[in-house]
Protein backbone atom coordinates (compact mmCIF):
# COMPACT_ATOMS: atom_id res chain seq x y z
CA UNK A 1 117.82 110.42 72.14
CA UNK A 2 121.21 110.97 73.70
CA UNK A 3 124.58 109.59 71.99
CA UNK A 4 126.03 108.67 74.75
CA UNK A 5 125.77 104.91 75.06
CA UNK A 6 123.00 103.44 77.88
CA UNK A 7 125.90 100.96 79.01
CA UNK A 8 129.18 102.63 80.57
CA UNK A 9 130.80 99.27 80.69
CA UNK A 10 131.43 96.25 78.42
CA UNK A 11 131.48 94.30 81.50
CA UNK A 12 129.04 94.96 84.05
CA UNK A 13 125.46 95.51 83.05
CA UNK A 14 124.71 97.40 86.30
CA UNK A 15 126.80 100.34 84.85
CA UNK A 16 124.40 102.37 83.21
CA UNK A 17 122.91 105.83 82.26
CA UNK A 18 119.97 104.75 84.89
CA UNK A 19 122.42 103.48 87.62
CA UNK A 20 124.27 106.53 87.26
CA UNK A 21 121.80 109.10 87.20
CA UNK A 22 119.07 107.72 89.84
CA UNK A 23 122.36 107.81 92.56
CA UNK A 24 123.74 111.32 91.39
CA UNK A 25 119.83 112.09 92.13
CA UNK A 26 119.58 110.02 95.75
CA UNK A 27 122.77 111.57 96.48
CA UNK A 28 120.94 115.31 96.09
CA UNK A 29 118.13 114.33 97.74
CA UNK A 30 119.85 112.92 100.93
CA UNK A 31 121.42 116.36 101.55
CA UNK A 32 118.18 117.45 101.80
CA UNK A 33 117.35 118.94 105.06
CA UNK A 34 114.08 117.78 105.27
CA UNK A 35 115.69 114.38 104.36
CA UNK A 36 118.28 114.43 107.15
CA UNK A 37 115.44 115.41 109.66
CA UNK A 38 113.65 111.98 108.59
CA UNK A 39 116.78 109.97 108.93
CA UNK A 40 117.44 111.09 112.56
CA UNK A 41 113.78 110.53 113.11
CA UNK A 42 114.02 107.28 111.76
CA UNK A 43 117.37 106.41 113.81
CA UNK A 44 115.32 107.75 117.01
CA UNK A 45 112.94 105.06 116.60
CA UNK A 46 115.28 101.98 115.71
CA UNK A 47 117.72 103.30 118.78
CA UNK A 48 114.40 102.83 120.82
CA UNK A 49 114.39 98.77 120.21
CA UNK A 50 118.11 98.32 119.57
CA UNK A 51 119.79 99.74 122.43
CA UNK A 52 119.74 97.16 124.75
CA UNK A 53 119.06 94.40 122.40
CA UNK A 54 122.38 94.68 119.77
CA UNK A 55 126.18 93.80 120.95
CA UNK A 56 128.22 97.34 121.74
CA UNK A 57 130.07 96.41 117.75
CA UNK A 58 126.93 96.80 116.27
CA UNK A 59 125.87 99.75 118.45
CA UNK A 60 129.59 101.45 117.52
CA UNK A 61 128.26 101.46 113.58
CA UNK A 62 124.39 102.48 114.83
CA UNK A 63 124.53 106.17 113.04
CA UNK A 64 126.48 103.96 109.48
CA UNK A 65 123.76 101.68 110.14
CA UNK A 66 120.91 104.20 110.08
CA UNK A 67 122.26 106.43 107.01
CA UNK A 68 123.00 102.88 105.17
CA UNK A 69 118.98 102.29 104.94
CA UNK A 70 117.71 105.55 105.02
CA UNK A 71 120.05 106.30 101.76
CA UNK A 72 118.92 102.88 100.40
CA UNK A 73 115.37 104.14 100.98
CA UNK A 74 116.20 107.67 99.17
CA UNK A 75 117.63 106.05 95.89
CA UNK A 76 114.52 103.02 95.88
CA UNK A 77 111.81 106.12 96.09
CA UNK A 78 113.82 108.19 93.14
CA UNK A 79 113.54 105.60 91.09
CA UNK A 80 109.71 105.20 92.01
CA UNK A 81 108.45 107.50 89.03
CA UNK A 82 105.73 105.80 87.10
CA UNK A 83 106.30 108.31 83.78
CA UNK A 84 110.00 107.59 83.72
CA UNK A 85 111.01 104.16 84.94
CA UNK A 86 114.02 103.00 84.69
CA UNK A 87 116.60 100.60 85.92
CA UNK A 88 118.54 100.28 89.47
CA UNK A 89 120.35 97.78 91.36
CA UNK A 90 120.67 98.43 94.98
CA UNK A 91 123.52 96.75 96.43
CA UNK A 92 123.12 97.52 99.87
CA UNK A 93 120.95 95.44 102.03
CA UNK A 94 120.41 98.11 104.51
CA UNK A 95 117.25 96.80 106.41
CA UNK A 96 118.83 93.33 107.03
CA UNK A 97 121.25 94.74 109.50
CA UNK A 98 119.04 94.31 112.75
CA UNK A 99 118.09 91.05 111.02
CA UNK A 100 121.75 89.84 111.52
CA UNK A 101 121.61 90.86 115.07
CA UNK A 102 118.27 89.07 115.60
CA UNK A 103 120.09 85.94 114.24
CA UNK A 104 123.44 86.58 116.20
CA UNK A 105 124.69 83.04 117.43
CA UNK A 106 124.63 85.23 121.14
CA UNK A 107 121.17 86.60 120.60
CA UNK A 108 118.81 83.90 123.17
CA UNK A 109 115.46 82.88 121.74
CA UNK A 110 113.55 85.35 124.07
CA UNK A 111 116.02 88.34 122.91
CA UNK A 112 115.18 87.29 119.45
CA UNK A 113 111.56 87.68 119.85
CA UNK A 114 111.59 90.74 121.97
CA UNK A 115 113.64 92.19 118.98
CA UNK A 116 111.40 90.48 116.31
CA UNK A 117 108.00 92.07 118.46
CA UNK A 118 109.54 95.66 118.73
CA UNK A 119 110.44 95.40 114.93
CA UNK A 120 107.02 94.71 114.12
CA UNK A 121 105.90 97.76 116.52
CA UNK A 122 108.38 99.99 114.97
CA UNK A 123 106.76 99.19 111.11
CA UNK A 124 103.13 99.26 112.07
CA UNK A 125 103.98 102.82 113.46
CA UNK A 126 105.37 104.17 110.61
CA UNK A 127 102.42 102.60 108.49
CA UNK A 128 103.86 99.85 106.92
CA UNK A 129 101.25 97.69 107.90
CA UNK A 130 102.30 94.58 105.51
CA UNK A 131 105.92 94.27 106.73
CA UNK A 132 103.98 94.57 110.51
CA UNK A 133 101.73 92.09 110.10
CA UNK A 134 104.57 89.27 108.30
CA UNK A 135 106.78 90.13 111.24
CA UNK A 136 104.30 89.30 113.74
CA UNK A 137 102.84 86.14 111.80
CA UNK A 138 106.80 85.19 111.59
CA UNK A 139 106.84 85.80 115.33
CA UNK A 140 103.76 83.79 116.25
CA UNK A 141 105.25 80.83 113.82
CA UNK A 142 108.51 80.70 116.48
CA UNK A 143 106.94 81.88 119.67
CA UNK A 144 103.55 80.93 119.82
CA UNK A 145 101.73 82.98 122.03
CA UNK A 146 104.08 85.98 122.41
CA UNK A 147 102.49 88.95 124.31
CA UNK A 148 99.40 90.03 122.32
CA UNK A 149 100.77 88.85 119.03
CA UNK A 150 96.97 87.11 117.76
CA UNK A 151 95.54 90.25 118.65
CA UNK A 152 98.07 91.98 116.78
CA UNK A 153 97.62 89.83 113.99
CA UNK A 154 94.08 90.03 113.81
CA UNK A 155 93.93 94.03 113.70
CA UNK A 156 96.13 93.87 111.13
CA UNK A 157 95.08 91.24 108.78
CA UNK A 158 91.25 93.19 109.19
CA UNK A 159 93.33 96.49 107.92
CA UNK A 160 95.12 95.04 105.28
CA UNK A 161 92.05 93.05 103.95
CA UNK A 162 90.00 96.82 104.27
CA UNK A 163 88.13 95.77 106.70
């Protein structure tokens, strides 16, 4: 057991030995090449349904946007071991930042869904199924019948129940 105490401050419980280490390792691991080849992947595909659909200030921070949640998603998945878990408090709310664009006073109801539907494409294509499938339900509580959201729906709720 190490002597150095678990808490680095009397005041805030959030600096700790876990805190600490689990960013020194995200920090490592986003310098990874193979890392920064997934992030520019990953900003490929959200510049795909964003371009036309955020103002030109959020468009100016697209890149800070994209390294924001892709290091968010880094230090989640290195603190993901089963054998060792420990504690981590992300600050950064890195996927909600097309969600404030979505809900931009400016953004019209059909913009809104159009970004909302491509959101839900974007997720289902990188296999997160779940998030797909409560995007699209979200969708087709505000929109009704939007494009082929039921069908959507219904594909997905059949893969997510194994069927």
């Amino acid at each position: 057991m190490s002597a150095e105490p678990y808490f680095l401050s009397a005041r805030n419980p959030v600096a700790n030995v876990d805190q600490r280490d689990l960013e020194r390792l995200a920090i490592r691991l986003f310098a990874r090449p193979d890392v920064n080849l997934a992030r520019q992947r990953a900003a490929a595909m959200w510049r795909r349904v964003s371009d036309r659909l955020m103002p030109p200030d959020q468009m100016a921070r697209f890149e800070d946007h994209v390294s924001d949640y892709c290091f968010k998603s880094v230090l989640v998945a290195a603190a993901t071991d089963a054998n060792s878990p420990r504690v981590l408090r992300v600050y950064s709310q890195g996927a909600e930042w097309l969600g404030h664009a979505v809900d931009a006073p400016a953004t019209s109801a059909q913009e809104r869904f159009e970004t909302l539907f491509k959101l839900a494409e974007l997720l289902e294509l990188s296999g997160e199924r779940e998030g797909a499938l409560a995007l699209f339900l979200e969708l087709q509580v505000d929109a009704g019948e939007f494009r082929d959201v039921t069908r959507r729906i219904s594909r997905l709720s059949r893969t997510e129940g194994g069927g």
